[in-house]
Protein backbone atom coordinates (compact mmCIF):
# COMPACT_ATOMS: atom_id res chain seq x y z
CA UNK A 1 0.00 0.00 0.00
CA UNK A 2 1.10 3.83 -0.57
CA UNK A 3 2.72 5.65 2.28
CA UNK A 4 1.41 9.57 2.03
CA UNK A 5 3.96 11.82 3.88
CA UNK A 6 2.97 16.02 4.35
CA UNK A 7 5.31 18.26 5.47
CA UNK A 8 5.11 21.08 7.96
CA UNK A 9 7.60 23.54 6.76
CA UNK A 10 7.39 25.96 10.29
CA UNK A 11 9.62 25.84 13.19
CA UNK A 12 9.28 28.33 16.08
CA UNK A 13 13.13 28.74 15.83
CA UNK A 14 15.67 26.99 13.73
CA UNK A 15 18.39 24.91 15.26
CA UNK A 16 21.74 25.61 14.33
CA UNK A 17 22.97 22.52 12.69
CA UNK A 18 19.37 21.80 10.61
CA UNK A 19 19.40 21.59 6.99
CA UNK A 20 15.93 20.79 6.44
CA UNK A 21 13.78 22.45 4.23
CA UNK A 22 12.04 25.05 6.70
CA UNK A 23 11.17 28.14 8.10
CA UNK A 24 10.10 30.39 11.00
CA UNK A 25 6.05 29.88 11.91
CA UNK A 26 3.98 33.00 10.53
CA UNK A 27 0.84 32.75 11.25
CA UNK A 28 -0.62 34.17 7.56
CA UNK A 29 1.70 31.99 6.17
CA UNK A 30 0.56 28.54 7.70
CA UNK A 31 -2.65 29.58 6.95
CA UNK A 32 -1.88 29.96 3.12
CA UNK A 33 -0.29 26.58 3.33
CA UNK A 34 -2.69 24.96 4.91
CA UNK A 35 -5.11 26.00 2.01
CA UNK A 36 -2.50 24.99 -0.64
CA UNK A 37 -2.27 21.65 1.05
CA UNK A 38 -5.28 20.54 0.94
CA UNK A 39 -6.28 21.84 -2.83
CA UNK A 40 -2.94 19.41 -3.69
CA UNK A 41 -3.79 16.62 -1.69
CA UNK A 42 -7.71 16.64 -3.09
CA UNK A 43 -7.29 17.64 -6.48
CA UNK A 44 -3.61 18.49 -7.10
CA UNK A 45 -1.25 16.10 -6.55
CA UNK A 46 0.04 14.68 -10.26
CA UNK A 47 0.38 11.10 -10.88
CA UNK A 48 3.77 9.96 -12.38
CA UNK A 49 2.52 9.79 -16.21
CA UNK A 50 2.08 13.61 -15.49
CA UNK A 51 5.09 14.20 -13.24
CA UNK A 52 6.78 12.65 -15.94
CA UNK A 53 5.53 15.73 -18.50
CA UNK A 54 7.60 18.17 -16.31
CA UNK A 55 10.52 16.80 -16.91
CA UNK A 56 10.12 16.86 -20.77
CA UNK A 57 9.06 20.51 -20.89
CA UNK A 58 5.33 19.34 -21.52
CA UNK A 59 1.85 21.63 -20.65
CA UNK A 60 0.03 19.59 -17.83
CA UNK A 61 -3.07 19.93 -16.54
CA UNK A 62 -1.82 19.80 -13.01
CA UNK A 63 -5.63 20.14 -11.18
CA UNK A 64 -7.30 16.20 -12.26
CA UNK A 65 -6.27 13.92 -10.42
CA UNK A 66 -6.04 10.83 -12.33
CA UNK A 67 -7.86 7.73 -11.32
CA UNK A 68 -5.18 5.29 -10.91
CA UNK A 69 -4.32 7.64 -8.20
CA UNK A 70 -7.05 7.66 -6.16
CA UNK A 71 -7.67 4.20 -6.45
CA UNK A 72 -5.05 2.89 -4.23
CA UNK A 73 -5.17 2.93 -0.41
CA UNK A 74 -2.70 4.16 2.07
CA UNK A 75 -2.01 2.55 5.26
CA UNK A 76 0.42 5.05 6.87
CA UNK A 77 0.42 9.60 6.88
CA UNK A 78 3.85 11.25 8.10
CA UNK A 79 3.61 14.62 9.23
CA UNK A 80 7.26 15.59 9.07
CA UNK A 81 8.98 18.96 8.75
CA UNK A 82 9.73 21.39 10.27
CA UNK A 83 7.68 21.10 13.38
CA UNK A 84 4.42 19.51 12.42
CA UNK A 85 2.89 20.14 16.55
CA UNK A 86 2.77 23.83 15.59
CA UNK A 87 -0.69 23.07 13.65
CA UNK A 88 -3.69 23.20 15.28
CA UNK A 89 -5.04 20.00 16.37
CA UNK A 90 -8.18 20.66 13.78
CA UNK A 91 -5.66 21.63 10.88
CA UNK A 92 -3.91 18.02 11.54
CA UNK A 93 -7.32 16.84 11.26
CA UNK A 94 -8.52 18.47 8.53
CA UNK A 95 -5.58 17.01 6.88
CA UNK A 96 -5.91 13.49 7.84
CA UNK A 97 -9.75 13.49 6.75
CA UNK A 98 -8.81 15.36 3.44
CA UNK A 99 -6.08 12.21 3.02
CA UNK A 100 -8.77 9.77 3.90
CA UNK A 101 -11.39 11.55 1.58
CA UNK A 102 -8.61 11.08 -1.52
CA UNK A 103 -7.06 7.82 -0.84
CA UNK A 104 -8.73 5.98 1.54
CA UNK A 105 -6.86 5.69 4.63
CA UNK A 106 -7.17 1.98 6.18
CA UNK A 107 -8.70 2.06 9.09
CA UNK A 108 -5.59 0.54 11.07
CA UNK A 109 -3.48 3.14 9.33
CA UNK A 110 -0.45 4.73 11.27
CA UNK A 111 -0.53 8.09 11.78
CA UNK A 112 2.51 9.41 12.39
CA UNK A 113 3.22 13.16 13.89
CA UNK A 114 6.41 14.75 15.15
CA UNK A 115 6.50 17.09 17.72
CA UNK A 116 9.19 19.34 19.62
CA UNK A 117 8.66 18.61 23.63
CA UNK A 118 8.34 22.62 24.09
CA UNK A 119 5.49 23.14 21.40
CA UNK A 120 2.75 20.57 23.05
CA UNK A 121 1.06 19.87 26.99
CA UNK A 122 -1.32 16.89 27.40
CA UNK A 123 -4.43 18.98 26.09
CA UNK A 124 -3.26 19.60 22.80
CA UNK A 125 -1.70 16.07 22.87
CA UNK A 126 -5.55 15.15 23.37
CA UNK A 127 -6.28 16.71 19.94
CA UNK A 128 -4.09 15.36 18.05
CA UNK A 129 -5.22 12.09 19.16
CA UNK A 130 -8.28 12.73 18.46
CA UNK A 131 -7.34 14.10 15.49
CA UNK A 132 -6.86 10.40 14.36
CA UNK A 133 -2.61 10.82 15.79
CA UNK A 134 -1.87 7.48 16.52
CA UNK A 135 1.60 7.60 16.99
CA UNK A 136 3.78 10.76 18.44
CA UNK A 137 7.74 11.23 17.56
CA UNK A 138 9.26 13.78 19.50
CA UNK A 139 12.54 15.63 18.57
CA UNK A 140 14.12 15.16 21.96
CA UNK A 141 17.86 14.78 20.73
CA UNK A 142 19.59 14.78 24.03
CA UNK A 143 18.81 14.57 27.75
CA UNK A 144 21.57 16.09 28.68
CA UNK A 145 20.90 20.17 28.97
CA UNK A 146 24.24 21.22 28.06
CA UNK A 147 23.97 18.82 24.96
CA UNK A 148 21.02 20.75 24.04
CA UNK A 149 22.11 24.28 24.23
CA UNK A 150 25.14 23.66 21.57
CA UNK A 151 22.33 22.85 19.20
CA UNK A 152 20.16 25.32 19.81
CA UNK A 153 17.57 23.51 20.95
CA UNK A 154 14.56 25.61 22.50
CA UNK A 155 13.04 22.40 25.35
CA UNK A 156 15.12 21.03 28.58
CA UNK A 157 15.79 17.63 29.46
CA UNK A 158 12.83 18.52 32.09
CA UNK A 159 10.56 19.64 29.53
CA UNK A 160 11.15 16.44 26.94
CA UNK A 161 10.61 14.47 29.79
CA UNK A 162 7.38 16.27 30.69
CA UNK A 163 5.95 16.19 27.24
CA UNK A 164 6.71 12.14 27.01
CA UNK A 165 4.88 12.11 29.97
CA UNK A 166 1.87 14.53 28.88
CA UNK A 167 1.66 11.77 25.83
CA UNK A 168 0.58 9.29 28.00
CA UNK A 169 -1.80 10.96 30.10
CA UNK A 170 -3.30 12.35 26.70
CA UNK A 171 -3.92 8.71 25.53
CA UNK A 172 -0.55 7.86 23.10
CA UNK A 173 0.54 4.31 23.69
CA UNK A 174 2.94 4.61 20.47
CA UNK A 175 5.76 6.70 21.04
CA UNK A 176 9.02 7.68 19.40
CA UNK A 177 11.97 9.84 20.14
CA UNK A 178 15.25 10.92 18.28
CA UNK A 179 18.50 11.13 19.78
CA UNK A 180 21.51 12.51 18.45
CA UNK A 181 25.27 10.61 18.63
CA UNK A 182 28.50 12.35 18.05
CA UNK A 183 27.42 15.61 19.28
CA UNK A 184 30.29 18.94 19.96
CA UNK A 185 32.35 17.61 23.14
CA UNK A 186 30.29 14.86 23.76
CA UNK A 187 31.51 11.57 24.95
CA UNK A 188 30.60 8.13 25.01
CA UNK A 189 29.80 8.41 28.71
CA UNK A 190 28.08 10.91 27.83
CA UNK A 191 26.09 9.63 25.04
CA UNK A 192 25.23 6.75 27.15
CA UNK A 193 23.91 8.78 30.03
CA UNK A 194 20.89 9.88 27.65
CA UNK A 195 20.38 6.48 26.10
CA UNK A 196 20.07 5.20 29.46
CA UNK A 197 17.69 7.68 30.21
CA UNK A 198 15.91 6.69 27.21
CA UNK A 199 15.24 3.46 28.22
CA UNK A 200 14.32 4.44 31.64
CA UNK A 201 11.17 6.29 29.64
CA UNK A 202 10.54 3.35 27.79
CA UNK A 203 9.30 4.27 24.31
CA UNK A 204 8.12 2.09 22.03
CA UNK A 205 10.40 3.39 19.37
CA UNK A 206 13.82 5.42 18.95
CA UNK A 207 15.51 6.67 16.42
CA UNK A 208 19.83 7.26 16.95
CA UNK A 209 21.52 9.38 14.42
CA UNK A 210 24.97 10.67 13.97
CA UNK A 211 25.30 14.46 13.64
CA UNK A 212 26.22 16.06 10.59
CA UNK A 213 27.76 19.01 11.19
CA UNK A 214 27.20 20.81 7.69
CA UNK A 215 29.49 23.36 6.77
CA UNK A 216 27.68 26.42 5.42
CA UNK A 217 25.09 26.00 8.48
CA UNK A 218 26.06 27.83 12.06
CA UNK A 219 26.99 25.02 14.04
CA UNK A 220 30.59 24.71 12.51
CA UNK A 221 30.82 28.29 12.94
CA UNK A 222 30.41 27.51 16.82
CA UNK A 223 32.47 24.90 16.73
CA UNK A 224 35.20 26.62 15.26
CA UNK A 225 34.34 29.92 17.67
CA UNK A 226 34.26 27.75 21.17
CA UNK A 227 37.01 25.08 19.71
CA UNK A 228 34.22 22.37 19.97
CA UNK A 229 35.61 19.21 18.89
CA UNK A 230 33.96 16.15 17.73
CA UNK A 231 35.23 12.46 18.69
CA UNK A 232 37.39 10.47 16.27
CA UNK A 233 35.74 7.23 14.19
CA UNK A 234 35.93 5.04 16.77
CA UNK A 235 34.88 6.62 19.34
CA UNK A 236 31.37 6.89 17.83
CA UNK A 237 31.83 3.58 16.73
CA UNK A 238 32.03 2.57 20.70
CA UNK A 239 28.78 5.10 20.67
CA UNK A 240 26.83 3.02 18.52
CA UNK A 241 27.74 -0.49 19.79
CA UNK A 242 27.63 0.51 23.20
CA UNK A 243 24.22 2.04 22.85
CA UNK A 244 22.80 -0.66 20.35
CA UNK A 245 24.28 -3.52 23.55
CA UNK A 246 22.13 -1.31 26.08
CA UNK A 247 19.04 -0.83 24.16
CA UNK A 248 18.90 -4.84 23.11
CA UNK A 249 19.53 -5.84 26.62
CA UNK A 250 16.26 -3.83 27.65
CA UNK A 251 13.99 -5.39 25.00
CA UNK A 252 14.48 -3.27 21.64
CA UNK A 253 14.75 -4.65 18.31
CA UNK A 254 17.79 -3.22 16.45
CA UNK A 255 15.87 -3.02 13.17
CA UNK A 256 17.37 -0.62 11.16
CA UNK A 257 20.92 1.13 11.45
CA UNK A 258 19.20 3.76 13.37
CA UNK A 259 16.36 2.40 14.66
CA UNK A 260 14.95 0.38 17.68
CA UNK A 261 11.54 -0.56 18.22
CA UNK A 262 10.18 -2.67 20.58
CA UNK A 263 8.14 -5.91 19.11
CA UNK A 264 5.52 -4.96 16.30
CA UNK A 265 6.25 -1.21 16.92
CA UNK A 266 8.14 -0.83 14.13
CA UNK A 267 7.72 2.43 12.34
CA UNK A 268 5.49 1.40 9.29
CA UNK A 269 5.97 4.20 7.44
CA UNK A 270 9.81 4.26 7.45
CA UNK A 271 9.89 0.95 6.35
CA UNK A 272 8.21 1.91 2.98
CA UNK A 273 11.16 3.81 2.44
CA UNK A 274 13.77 0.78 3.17
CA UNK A 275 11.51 -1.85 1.55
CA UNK A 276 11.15 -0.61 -1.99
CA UNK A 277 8.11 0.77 -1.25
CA UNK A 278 5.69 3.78 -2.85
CA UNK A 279 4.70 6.90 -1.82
CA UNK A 280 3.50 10.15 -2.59
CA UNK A 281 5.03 13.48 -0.85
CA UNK A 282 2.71 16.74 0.25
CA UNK A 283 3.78 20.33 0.83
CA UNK A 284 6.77 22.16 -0.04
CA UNK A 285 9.89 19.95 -1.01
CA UNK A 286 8.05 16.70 -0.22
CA UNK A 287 9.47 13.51 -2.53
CA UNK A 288 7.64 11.53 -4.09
CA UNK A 289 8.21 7.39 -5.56
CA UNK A 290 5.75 5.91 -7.53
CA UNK A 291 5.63 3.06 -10.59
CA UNK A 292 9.29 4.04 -11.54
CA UNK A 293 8.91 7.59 -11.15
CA UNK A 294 10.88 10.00 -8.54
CA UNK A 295 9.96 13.48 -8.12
CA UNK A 296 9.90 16.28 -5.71
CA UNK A 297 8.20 19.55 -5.04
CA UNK A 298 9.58 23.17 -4.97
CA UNK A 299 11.07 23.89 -1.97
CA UNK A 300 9.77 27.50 -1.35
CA UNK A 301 6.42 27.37 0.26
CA UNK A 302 5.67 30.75 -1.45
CA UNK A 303 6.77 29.38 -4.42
CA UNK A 304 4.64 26.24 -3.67
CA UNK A 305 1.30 28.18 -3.00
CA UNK A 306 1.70 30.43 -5.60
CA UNK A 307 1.34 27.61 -8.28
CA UNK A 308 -1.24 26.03 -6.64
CA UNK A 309 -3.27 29.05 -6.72
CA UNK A 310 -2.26 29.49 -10.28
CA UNK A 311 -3.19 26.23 -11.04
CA UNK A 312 0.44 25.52 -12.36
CA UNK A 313 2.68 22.31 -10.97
CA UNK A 314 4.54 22.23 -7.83
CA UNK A 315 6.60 19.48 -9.20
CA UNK A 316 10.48 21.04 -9.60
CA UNK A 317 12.27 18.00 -10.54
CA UNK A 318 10.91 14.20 -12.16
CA UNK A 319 13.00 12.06 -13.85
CA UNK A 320 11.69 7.99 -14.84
CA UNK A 321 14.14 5.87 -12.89
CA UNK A 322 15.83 2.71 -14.86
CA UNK A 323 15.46 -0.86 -13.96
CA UNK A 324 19.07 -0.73 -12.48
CA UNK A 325 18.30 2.64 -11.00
CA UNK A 326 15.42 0.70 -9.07
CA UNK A 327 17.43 -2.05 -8.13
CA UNK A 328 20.50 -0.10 -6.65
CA UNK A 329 17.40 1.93 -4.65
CA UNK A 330 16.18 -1.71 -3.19
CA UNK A 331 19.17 -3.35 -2.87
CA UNK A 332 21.08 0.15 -0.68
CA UNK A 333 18.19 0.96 1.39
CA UNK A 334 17.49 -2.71 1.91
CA UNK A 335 20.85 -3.53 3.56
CA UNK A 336 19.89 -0.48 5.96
CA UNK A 337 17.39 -3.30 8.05
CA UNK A 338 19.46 -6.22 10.19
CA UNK A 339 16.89 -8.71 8.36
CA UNK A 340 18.81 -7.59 5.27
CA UNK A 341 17.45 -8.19 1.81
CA UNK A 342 16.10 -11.62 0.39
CA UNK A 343 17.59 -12.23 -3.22
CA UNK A 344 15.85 -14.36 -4.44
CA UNK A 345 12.75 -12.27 -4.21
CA UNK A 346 14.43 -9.44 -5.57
CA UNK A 347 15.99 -11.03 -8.59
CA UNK A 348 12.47 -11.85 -9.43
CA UNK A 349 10.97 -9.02 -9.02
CA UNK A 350 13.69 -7.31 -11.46
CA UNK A 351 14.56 -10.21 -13.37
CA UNK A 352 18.16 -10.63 -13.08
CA UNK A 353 20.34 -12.70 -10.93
CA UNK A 354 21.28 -10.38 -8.09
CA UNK A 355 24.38 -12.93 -7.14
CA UNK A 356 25.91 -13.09 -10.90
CA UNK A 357 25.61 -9.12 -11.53
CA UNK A 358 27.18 -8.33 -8.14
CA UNK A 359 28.58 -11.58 -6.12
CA UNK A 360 32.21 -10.65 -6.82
CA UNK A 361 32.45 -7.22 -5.73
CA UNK A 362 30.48 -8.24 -2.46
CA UNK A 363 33.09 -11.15 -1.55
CA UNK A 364 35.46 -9.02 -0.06
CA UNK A 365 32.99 -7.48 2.38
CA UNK A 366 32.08 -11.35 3.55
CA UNK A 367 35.45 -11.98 3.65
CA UNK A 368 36.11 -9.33 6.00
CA UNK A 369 32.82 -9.67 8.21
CA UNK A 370 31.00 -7.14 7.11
CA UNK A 371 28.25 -9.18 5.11
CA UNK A 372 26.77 -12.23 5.91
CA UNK A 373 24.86 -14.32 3.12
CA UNK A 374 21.95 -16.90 4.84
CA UNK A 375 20.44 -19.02 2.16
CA UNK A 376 19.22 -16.24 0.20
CA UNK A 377 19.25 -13.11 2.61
CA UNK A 378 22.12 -10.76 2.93
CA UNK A 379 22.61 -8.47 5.50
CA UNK A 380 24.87 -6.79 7.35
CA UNK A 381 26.82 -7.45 10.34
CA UNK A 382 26.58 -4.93 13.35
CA UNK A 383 30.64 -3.98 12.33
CA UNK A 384 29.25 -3.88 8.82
CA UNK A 385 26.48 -1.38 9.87
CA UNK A 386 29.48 0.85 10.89
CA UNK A 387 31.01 0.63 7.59
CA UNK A 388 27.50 0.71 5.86
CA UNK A 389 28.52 2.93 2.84
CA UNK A 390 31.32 1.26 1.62
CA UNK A 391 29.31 -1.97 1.78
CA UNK A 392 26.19 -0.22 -0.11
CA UNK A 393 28.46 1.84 -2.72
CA UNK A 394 28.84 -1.61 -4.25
CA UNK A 395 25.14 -1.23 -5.57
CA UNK A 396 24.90 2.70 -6.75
């Protein structure tokens, strides 16, 4: 089934080392969007035949939605951004039923929305749950308040913790949180003090990244102004295994490279992304993957409400991905899960013998423990999760 994701494209400040596509919250301005939004998602949203026509230089007709489109259900909404809480709880749900009206949401979809701790309390909580919110993801990062002020983050460890606790009294028994490894100064002891913490709340889900400090953005400005340093390669290496160790012993799932869930709470949507799924992207810069096709909105929301008013495309870039295209796509994101990919199914599906085309170049990765091949799944090993690119570069 298709995954639908719409993105929020408002923050009430912007963090120093973010490089999403986003903005500060105006309230005119959300309220334009909002409109926009919903004209795309009920009438505007192209199909790939017409996405397609954008990258050729074609006229389109951007305003029918075609009915191949509409025909298929969705099982799992994303509100990403941004900071998605910021909407009212009857925006979210205007949303939702305008999503339901197009596609047919199933009625055990997942409905995923994330939330900064400082932007919600347990009524609002309440209204995005009734809303149709199912599950909450909160940006939480670090629960250590030093942590926090290097990356500008607006919430406390005493607020996150308050707002994970406001999402159960409002009713939320699916709940996610992001933490960030590798942070300025930060050590592993460190690092493990809000993992440990983590668990302590006990989540059903949690995402661990790696920072990436990005040069033109003003976080390695401040690093270079305070002589912030980050740890070397194997440091964060301890980071991860020493983290991934703590989080198994207390009853996660190590699912993903970055991801933990505990049993059937994995995040559905994600796993559309990892699985060579489909699915169609809303609101300013969204992405979109459907029947071959790739394409992606304008980034600007002015830009992005000005067409749909117009009645011209929001589409910016399309292109018609190639079989091998496709198959790179499934074979890198696959290796991203620890079940790893099954290649016999895949060489099916794309009719070539996954082994022959790329056996050779993979041997030296098994050889060296990085890949494991089990009957006919491959997957990585936890060192080979470490070393993940080199392993998936193979494939692109």
């Amino acid at each position: 089934m298709l995954g639908l994701y719409v993105h929020v494209p408002f923050c009430s400040a912007i963090c120093n080392y973010c490089n999403f596509n986003r903005g500060l919250f105006d309230e005119s301005l959300k309220t334009r969007y909002l409109a926009a939004l919903l004209q795309e998602i009920r009438t505007g949203h192209l199909a790939p035949a017409f996405a397609q026509s954008v990258s050729a230089g074609k006229p389109l007709a951007p305003l029918a939605l075609p009915a191949p489109l509409a025909s298929r259900e969705a099982d799992t909404l994303y509100f990403g951004g941004g900071t998605p809480s910021l909407l009212e709880p009857r925006e979210v749900e205007s949303v939702v039923a305008a999503c339901r009206d197009t596609f047919g949401l199933t009625a055990d979809a997942e409905i995923t929305l994330e939330a900064n701790p400082e932007s919600v309390d347990t009524s609002r909580l309440s209204g995005f749950l009734h809303a149709s919110v199912n599950r909450i993801s909160f940006g939480v990062q670090s629960f250590r308040d030093d942590e926090l002020r290097r990356l500008d983050r607006l919430h406390s460890v005493r607020r996150a913790e308050d707002a994970i606790a406001a999402a159960r009294e409002a009713g939320f028994h699916n709940v996610s949180f992001d933490l960030m490894m590798w942070l300025p100064e930060q050590t592993v002891d460190q690092w493990m003090v809000s993992v440990d913490r983590a668990v302590a709340l006990a989540p059903e889900h949690m995402s661990l990244y790696m920072l990436e400090v990005y040069p033109h953005l003003p976080l390695k400005m401040e690093m270079t102004r305070q002589h912030w340093d980050q740890l070397p390669d194997d440091a964060v290496a301890e980071m991860y295994e020493a983290s991934m160790a703590s989080l198994e012993a207390a009853g996660y799932e190590a699912y993903e490279i970055s991801n933990v869930a505990r049993p059937g709470r994995r995040s559905r949507h994600n796993l559309k992304y990892w699985t060579d799924g489909e699915w169609l992207g809303f609101g300013p810069g969204a992405h979109s993957t459907r029947t071959g096709a790739r394409w992606r909105n304008v980034s600007s929301t002015d830009d992005y409400i000005q067409r749909i008013g117009t009645g011209s495309t929001v589409v910016a870039e399309c292109r018609t991905l190639s079989r091998d295209e496709r198959l790179g796509d499934a074979l890198f994101t696959g290796l991203r899960l620890t079940d790893g990919i099954d290649i016999d199914t895949l060489s099916e599906h794309y009719g070539t013998d996954i082994w022959k085309q790329f056996g050779d170049r993979l041997a030296p990765y098994m050889d060296a423990g990085l890949l494991v091949k089990e009957g006919s799944r491959l997957r990585l090993t936890r060192q080979g999760m470490l070393l993940a690119h080199e392993v998936m570069a193979v494939f692109v």
